[in-house]
Structures are given as C-alpha cells and as structure tokens.
PDB file of N, CA and C in Angstrom:
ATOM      1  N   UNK A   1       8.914  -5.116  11.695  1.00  0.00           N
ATOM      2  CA  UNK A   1       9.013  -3.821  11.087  1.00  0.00           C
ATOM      3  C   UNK A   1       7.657  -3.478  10.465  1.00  0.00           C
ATOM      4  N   UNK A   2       7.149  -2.479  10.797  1.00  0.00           N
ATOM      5  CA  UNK A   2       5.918  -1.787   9.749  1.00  0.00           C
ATOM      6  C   UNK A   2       6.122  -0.902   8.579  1.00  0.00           C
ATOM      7  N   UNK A   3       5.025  -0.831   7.795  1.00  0.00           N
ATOM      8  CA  UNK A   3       5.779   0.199   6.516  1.00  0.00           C
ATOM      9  C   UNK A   3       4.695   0.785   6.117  1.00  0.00           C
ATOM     10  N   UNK A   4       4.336   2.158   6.382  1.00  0.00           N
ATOM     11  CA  UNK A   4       3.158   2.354   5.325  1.00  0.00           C
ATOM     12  C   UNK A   4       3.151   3.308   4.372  1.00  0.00           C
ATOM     13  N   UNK A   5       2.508   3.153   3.132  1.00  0.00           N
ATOM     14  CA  UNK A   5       2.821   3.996   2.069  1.00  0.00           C
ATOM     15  C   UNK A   5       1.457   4.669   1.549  1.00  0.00           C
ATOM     16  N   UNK A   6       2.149   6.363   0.782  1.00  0.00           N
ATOM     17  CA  UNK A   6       1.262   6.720   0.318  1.00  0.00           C
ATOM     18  C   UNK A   6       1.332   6.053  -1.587  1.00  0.00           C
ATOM     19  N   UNK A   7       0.344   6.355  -1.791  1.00  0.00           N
ATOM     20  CA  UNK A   7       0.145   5.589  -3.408  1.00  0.00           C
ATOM     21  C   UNK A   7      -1.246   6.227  -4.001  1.00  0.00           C
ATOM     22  N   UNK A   8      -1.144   5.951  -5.336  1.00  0.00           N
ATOM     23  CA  UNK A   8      -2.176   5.890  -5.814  1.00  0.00           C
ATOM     24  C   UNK A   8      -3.677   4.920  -5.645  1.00  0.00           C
ATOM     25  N   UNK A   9      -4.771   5.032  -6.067  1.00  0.00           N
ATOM     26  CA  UNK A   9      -5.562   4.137  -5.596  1.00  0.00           C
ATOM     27  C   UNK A   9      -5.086   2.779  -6.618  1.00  0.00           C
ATOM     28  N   UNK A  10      -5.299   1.689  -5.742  1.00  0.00           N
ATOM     29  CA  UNK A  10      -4.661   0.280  -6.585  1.00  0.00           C
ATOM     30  C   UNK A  10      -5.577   0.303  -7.958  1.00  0.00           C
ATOM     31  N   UNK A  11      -7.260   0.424  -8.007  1.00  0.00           N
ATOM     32  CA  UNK A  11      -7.513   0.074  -9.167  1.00  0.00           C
ATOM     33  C   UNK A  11      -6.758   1.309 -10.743  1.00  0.00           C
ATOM     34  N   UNK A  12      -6.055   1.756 -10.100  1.00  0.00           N
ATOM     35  CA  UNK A  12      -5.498   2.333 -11.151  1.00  0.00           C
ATOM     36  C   UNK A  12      -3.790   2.079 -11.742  1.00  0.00           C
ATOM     37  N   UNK A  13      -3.509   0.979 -10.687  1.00  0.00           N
ATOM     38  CA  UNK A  13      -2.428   0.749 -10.934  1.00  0.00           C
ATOM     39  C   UNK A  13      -1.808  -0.350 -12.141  1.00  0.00           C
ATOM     40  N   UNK A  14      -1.052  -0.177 -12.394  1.00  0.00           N
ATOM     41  CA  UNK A  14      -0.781  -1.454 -13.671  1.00  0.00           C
ATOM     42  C   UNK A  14       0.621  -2.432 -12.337  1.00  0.00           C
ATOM     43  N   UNK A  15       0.091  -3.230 -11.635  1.00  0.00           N
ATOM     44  CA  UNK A  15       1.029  -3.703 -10.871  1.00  0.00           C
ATOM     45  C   UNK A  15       1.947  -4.100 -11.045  1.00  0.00           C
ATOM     46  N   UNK A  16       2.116  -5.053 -12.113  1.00  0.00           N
ATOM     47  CA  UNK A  16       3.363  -5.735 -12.858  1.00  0.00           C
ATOM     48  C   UNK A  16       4.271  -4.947 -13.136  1.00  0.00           C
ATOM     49  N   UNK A  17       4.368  -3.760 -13.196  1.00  0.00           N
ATOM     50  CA  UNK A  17       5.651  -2.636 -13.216  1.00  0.00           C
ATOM     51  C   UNK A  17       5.229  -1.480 -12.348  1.00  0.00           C
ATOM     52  N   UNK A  18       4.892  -1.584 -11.002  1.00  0.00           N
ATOM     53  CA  UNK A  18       4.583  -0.466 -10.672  1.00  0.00           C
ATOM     54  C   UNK A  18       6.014  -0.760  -9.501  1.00  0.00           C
ATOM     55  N   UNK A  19       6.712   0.180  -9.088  1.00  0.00           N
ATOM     56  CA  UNK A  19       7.738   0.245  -8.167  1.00  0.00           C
ATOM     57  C   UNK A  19       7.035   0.162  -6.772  1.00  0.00           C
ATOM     58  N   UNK A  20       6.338   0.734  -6.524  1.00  0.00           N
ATOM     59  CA  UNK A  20       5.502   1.023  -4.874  1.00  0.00           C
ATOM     60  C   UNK A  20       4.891  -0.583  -4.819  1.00  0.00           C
ATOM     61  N   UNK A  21       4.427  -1.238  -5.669  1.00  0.00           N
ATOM     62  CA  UNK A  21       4.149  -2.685  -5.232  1.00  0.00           C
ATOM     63  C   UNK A  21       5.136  -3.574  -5.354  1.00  0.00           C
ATOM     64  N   UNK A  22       6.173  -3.416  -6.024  1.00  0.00           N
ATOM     65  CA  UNK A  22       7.420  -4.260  -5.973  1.00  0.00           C
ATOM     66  C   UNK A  22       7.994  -3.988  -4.334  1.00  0.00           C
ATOM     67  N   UNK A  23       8.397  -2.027  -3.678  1.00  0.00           N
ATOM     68  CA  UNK A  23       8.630  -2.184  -2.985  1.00  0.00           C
ATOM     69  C   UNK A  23       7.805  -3.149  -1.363  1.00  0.00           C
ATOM     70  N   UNK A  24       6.249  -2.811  -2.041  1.00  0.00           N
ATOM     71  CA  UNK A  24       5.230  -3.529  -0.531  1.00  0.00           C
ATOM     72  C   UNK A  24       6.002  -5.496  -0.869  1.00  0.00           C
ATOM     73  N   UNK A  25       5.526  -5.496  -2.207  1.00  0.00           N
ATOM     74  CA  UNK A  25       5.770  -7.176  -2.245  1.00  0.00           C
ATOM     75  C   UNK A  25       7.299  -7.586  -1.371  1.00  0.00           C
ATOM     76  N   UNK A  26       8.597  -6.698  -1.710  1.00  0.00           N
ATOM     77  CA  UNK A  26      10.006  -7.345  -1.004  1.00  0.00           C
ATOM     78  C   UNK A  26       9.823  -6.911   0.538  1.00  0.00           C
ATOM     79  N   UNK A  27       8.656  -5.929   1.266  1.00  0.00           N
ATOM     80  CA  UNK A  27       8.502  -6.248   2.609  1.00  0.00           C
ATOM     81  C   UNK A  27       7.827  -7.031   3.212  1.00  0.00           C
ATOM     82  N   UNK A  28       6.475  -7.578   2.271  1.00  0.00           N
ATOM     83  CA  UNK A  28       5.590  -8.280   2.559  1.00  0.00           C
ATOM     84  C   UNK A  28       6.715  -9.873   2.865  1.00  0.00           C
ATOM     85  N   UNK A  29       7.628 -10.306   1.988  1.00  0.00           N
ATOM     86  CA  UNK A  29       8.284 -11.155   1.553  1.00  0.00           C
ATOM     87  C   UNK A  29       9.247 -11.678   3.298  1.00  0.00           C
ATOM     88  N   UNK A  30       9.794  -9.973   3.431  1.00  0.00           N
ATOM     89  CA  UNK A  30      10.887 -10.055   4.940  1.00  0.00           C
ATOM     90  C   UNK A  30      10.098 -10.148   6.115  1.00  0.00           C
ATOM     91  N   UNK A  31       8.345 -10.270   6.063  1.00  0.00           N
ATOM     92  CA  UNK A  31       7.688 -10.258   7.358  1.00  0.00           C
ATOM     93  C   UNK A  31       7.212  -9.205   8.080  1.00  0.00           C
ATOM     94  N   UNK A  32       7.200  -7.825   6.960  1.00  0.00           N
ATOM     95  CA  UNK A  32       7.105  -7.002   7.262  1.00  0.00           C
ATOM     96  C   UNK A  32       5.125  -6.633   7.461  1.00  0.00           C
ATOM     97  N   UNK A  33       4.979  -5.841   8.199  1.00  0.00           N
ATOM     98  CA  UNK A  33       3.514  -5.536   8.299  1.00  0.00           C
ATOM     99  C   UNK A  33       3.435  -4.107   7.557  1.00  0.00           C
ATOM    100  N   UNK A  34       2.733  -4.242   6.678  1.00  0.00           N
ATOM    101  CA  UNK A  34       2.191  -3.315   5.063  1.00  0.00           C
ATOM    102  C   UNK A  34       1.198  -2.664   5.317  1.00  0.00           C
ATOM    103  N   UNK A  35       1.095  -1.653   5.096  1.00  0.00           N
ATOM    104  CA  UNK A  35      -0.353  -0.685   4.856  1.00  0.00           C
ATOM    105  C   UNK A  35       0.208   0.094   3.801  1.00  0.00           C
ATOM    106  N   UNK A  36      -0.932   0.831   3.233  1.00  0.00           N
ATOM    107  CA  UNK A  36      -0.845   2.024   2.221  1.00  0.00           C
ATOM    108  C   UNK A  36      -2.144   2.864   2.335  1.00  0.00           C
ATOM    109  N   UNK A  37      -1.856   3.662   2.155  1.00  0.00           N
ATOM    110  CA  UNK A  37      -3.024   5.233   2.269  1.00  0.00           C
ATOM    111  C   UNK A  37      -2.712   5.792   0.869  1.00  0.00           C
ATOM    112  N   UNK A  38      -4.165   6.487   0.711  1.00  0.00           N
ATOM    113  CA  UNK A  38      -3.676   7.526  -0.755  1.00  0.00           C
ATOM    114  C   UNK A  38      -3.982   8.760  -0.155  1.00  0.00           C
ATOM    115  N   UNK A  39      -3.635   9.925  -1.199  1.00  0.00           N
ATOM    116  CA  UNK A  39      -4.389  11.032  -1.032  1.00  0.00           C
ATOM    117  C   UNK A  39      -5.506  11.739  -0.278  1.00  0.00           C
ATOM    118  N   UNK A  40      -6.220  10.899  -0.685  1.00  0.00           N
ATOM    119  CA  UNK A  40      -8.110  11.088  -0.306  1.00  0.00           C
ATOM    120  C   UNK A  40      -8.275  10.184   1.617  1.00  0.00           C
ATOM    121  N   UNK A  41      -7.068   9.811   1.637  1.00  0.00           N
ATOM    122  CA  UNK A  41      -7.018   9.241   3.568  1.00  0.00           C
ATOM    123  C   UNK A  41      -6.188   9.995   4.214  1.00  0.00           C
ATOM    124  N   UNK A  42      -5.595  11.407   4.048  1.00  0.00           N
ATOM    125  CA  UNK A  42      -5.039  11.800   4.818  1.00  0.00           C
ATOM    126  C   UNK A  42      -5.640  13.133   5.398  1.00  0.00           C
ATOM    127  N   UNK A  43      -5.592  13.420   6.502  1.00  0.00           N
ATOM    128  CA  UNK A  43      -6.250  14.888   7.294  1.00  0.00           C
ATOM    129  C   UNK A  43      -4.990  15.733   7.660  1.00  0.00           C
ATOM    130  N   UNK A  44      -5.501  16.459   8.275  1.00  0.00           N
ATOM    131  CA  UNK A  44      -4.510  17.083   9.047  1.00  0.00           C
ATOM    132  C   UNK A  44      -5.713  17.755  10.023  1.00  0.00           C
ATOM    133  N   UNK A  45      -4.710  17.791  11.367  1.00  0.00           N
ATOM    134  CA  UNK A  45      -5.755  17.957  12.747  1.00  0.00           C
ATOM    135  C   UNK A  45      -4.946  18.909  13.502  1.00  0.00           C
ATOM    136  N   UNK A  46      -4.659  19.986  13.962  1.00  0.00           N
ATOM    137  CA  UNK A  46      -4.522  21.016  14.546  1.00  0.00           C
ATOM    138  C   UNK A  46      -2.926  21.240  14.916  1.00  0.00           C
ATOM    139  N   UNK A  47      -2.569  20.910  13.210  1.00  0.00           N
ATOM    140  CA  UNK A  47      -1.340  20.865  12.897  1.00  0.00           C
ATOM    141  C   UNK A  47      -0.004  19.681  12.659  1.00  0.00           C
ATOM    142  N   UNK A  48      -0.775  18.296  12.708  1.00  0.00           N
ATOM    143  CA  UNK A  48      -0.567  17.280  12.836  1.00  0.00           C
ATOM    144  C   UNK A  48      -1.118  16.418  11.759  1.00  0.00           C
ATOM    145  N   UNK A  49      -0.436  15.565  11.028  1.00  0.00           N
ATOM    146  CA  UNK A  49      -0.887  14.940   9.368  1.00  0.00           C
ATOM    147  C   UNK A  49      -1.429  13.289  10.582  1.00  0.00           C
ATOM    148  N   UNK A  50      -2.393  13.197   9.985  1.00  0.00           N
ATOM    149  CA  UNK A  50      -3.454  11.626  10.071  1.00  0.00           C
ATOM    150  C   UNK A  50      -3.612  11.112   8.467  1.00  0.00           C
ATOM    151  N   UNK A  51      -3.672   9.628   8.633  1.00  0.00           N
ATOM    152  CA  UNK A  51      -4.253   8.915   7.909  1.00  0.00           C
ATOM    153  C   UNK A  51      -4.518   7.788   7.817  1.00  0.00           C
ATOM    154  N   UNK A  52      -5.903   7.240   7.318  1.00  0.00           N
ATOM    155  CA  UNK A  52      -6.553   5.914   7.317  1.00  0.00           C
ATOM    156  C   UNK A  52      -5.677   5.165   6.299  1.00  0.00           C
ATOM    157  N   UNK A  53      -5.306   4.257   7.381  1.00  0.00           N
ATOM    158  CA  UNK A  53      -4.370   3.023   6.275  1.00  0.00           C
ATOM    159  C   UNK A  53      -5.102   2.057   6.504  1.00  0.00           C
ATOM    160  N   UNK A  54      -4.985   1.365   4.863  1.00  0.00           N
ATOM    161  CA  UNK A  54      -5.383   0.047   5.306  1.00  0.00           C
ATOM    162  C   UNK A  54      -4.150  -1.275   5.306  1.00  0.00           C
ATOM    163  N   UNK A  55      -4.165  -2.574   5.877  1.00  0.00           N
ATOM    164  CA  UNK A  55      -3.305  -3.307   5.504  1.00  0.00           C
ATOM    165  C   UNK A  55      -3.558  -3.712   4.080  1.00  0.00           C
ATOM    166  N   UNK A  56      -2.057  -4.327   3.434  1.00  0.00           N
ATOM    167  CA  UNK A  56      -2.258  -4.956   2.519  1.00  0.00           C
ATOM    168  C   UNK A  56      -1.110  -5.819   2.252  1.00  0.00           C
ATOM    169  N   UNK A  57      -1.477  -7.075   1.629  1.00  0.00           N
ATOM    170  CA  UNK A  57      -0.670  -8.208   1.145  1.00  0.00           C
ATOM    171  C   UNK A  57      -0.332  -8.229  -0.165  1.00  0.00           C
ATOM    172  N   UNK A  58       0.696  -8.342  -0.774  1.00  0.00           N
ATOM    173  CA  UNK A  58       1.214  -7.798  -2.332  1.00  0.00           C
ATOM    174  C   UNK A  58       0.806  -9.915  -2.008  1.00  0.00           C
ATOM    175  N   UNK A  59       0.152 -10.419  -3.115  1.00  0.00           N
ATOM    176  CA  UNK A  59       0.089 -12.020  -3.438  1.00  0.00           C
ATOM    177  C   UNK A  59       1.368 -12.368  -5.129  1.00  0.00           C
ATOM    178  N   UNK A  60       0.197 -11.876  -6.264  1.00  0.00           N
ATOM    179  CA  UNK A  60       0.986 -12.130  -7.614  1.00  0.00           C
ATOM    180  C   UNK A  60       0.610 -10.940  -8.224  1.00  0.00           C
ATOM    181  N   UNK A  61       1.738  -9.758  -8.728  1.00  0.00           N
ATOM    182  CA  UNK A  61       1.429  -8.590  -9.201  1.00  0.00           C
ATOM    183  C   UNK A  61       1.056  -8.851 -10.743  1.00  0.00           C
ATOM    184  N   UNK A  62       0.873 -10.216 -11.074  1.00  0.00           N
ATOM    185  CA  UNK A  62       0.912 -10.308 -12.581  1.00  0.00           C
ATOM    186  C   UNK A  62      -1.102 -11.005 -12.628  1.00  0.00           C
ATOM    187  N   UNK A  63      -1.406 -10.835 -11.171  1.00  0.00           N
ATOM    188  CA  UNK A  63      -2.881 -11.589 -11.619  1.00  0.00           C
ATOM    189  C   UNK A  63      -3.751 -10.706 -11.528  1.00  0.00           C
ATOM    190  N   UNK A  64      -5.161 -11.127 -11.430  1.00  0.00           N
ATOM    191  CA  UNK A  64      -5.894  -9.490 -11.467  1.00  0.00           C
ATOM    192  C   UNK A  64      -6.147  -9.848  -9.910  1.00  0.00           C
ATOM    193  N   UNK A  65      -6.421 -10.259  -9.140  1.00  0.00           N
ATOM    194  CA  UNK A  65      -6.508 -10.363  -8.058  1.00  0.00           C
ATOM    195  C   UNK A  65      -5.215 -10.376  -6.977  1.00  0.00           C
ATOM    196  N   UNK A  66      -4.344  -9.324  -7.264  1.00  0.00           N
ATOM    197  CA  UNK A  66      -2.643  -9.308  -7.103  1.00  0.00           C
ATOM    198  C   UNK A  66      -2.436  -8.634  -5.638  1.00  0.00           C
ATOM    199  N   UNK A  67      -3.833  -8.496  -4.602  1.00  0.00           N
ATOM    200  CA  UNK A  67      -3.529  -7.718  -3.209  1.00  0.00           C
ATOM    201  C   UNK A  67      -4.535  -7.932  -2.706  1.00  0.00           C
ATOM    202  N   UNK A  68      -4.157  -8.691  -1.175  1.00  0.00           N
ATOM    203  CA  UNK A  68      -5.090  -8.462  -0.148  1.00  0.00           C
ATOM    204  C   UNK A  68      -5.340  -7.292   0.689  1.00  0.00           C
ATOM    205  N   UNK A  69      -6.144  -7.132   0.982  1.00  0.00           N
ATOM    206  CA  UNK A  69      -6.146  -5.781   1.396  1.00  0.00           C
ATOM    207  C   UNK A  69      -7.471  -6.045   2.421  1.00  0.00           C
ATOM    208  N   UNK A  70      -7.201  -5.635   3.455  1.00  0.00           N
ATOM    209  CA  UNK A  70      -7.717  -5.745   5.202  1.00  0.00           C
ATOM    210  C   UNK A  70      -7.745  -4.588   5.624  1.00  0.00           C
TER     211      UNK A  70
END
C-alpha cells in the first residue's frame, strides 16, 4: 500500500503529538510506503494537481532526529 500526505514542513512540527506523524508512523509500522508533500510542492498543470513527494520513515517521534526522509 502507498500513502502520501500533505503536511506542514516537519521542522515545524512538534512530533510527539502531531496526528499526521502518528498517522505516517502506524503505516510505516503495516509496511506501508510513506511520502509527504507540503504546500510549497504542489503545481497544477493544465488542469491537473502535481506534487513533489518525498519518502519518509516516521523512526522515534519523541527524538530530535524522529524521520528519515529520502
């Protein structure tokens, strides 16, 4: 299964209670393949929505280093 989400940019996130990384962490968990895009990655092209996702791995939302991101 893939999942990708829009969000805020991570360095602004407080992870340890943020819902959008609880939800990436319980897909990351089922084997799921993760991306997220914000705002500032999406286009639109001749009537059609695009956007640059990147992957990402929810690790420990309680460390400061709490997402891989590829």
């Amino acid at each position: 299964m893939k999942l990708a989400i829009l969000m805020d940019p991570l360095d602004t996130l407080m992870p340890y209670k943020d819902s959008t990384v609880a939800m990436l962490k319980s897909a990351n968990k089922l084997g799921w393949n993760c991306a997220y895009f914000t705002q500032h990655d999406l286009l639109c092209k001749q009537g059609h929505a695009y956007a640059n996702v990147s992957k990402i791995m929810i690790r420990d939302e309680t460390s400061t280093d709490w997402a891989e991101v590829t």
